[in-house]
Protein backbone atom coordinates (compact mmCIF):
# COMPACT_ATOMS: atom_id res chain seq x y z
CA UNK A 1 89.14 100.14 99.93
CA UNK A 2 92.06 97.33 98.74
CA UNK A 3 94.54 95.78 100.57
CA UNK A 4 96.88 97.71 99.55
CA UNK A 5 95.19 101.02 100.27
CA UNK A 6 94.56 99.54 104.15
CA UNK A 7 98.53 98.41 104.03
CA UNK A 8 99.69 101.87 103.43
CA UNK A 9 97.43 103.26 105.60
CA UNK A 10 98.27 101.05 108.82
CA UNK A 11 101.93 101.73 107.69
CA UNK A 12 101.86 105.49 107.74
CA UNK A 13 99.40 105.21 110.98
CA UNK A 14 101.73 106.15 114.32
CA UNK A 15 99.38 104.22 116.23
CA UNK A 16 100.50 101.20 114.03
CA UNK A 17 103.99 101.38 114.80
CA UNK A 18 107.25 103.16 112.95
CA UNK A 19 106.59 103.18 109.34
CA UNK A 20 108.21 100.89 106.97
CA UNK A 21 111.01 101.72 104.48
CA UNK A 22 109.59 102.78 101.30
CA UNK A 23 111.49 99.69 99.24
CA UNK A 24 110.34 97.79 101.42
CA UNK A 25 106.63 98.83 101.32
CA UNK A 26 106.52 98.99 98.04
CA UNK A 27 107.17 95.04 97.24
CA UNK A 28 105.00 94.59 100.36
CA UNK A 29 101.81 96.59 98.28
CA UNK A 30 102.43 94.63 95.01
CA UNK A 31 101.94 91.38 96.93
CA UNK A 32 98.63 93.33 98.34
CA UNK A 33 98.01 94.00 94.87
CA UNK A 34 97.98 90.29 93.39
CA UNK A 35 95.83 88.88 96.52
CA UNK A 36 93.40 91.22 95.62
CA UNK A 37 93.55 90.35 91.86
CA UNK A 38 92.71 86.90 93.01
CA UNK A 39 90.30 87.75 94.81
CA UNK A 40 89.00 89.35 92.04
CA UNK A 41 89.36 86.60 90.17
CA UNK A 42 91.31 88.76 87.47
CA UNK A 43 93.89 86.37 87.51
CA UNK A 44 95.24 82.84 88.68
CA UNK A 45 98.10 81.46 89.19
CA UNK A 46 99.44 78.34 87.57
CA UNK A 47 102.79 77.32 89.87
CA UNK A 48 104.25 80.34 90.84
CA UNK A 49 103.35 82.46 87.32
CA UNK A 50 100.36 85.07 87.07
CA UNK A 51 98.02 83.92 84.67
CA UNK A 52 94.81 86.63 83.79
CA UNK A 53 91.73 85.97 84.02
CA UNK A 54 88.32 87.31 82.62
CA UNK A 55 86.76 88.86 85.20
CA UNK A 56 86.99 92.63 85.53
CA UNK A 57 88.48 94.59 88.81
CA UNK A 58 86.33 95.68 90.88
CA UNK A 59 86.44 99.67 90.55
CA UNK A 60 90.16 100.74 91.63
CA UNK A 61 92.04 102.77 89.65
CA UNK A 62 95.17 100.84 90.73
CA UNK A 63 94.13 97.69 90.89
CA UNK A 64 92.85 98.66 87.39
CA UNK A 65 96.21 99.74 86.59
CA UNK A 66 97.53 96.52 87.84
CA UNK A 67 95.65 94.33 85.95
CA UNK A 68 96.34 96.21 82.72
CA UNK A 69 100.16 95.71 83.12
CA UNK A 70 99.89 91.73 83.34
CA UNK A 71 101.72 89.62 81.18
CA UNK A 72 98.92 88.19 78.96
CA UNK A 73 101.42 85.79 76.58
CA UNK A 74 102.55 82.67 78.24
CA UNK A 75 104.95 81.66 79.97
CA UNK A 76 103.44 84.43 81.89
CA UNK A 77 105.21 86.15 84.95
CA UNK A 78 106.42 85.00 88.22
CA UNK A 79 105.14 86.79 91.21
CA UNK A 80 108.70 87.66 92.14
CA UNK A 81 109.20 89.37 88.51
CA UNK A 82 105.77 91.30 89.16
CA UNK A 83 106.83 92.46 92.57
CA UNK A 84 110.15 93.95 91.20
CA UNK A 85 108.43 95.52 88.17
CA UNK A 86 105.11 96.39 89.04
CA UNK A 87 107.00 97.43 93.13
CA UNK A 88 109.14 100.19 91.61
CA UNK A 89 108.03 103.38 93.42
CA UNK A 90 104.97 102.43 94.13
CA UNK A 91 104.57 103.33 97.89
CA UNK A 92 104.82 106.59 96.21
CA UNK A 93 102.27 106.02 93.91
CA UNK A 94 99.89 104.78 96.48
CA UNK A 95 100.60 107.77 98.62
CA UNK A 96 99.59 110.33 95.69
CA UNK A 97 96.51 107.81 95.25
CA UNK A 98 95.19 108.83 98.97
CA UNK A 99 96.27 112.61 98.84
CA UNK A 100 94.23 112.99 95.44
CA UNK A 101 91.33 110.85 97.28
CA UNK A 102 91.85 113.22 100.13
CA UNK A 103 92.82 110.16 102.83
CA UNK A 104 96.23 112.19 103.63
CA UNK A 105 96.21 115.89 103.83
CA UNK A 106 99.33 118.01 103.84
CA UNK A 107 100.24 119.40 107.46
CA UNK A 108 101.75 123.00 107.60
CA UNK A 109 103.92 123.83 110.03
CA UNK A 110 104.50 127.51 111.45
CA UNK A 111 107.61 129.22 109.97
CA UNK A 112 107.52 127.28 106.56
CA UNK A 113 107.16 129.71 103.85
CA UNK A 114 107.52 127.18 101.34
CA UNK A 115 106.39 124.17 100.91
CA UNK A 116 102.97 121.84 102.10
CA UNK A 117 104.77 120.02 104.89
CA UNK A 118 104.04 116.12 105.72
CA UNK A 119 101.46 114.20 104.54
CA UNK A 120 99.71 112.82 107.42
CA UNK A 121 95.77 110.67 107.47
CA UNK A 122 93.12 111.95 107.66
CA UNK A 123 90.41 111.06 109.77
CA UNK A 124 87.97 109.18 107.46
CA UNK A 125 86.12 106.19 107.07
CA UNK A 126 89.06 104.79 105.06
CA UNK A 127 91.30 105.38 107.37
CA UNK A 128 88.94 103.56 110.29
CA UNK A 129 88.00 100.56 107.97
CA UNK A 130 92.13 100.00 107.72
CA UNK A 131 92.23 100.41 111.46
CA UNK A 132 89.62 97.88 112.08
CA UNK A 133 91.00 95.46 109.72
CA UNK A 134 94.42 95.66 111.41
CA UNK A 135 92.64 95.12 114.86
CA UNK A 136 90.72 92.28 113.92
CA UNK A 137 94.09 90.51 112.79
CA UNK A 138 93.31 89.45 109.53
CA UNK A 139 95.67 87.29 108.25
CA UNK A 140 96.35 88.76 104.75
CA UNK A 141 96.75 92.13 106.44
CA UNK A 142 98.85 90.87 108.83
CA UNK A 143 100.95 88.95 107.06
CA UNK A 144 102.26 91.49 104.96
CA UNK A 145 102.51 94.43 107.34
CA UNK A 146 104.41 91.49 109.31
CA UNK A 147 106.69 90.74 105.66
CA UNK A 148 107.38 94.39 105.60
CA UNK A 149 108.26 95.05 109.42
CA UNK A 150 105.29 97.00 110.01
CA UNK A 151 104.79 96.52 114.00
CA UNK A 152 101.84 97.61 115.97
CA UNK A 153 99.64 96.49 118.60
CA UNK A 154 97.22 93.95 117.94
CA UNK A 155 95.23 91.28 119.53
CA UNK A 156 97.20 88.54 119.19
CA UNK A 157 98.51 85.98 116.52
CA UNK A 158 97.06 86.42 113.44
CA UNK A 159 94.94 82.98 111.80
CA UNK A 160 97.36 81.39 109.28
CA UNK A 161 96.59 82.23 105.79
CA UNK A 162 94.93 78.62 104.46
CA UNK A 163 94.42 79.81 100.60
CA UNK A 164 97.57 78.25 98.49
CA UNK A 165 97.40 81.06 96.12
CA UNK A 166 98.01 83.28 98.54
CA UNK A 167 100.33 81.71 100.70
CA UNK A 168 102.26 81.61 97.55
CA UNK A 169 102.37 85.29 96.87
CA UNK A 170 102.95 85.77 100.41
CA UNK A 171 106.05 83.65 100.12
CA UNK A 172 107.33 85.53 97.32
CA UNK A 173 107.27 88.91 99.52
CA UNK A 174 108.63 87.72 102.39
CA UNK A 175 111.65 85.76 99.53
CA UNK A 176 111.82 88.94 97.78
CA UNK A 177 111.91 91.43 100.78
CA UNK A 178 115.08 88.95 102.12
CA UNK A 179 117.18 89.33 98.76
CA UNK A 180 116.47 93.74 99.19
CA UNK A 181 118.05 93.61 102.84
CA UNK A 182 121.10 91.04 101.51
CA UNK A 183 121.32 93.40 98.88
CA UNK A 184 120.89 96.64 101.31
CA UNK A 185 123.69 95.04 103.61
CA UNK A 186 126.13 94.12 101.21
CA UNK A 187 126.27 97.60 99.73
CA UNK A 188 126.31 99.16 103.41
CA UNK A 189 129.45 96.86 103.47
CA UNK A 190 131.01 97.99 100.23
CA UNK A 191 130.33 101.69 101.06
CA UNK A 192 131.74 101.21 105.01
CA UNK A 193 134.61 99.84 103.08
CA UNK A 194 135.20 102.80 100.96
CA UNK A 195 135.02 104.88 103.61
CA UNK A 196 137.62 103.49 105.25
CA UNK A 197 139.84 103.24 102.24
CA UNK A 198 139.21 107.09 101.62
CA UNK A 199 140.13 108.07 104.92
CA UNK A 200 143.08 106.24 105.06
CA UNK A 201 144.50 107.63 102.00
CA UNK A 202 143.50 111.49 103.56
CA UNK A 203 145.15 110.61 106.53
């Protein structure tokens, strides 16, 4: 499994906590996606800019995926450019990625004649590996599930992340999930304001 596999996972797991907003998510599992790159060693990162590297992905067909879409001319991309490109629907993405692998299974419900009803997790090996990984607090994990307002109960404070590469990318999530919620709030305000202007011209 990836990190962002075990991310999605803990996110859609009740016993993790409510799950996050798919926007949200989504940035949170491109971060997930360039920590594992590096740990790959498929790329570096020179400043804040995603350089590739030579080494080949370790057998993920979205990590695989990932590391095909790189910029490979420098300058090169920022990690907040690759978690607004490469983050565009791809909780969604992920999500098909487990039903096809057959980690989420489609729950009927009595008195639906159409339709396959929720996805929910399955009980697999997958799923438990994600589970004890989000137990055991590790810090990568935990940061972003922490980034994208995943809560949950865990042991306690997770170790601080002590690889700068990393602590970069994280810092890009957490910069990037703050300037979707300004952005989320300020057209809440714009629409509350419409609202009002509509129904005081009705009324």
């Amino acid at each position: 499994m990836t990190t962002p596999r075990d991310l999605l996972i803990v996110a859609m797991d009740t016993e993790a906590g409510r799950p996050a907003e798919q926007g949200t998510l989504s940035l949170a599992l491109a971060g997930a996606e360039i920590i594992d790159l590096l740990a790959a060693r498929a790329v570096g990162l020179d400043g804040d800019h995603i350089v590739p590297g030579h080494q080949q992905v370790a057998a993920d067909r979205l990590l695989d995926e990932a590391a095909a879409s790189l910029v490979r001319e420098a300058p090169y991309e920022s990690v907040e450019d690759w978690l607004w490109r490469r983050g565009r629907g791809l909780s969604a993405t992920y999500q098909a990625a487990l039903e096809a692998d057959g980690e989420l299974i489609r729950q009927r419900r009595r008195g639906i004649a159409f339709g396959a009803g929720q996805p929910v997790l399955a009980d697999s090996p997958a799923r438990r590996r994600a589970a004890d990984r989000w137990a055991s607090d590790e810090p990568v994990l935990a940061a972003l599930a922490e980034a994208a307002g995943i809560r949950g109960e865990r042991t306690g404070d997770a170790p601080e992340v002590t690889d700068d590469a990393v602590a970069t990318v994280l810092a890009a999530v957490n910069d990037a999930l703050l300037e979707l919620e300004s952005v989320r709030q300020r057209r809440a305000i714009e629409e509350a304001a419409f609202d009002n202007i509509w129904r005081g011209s009705a009324g």
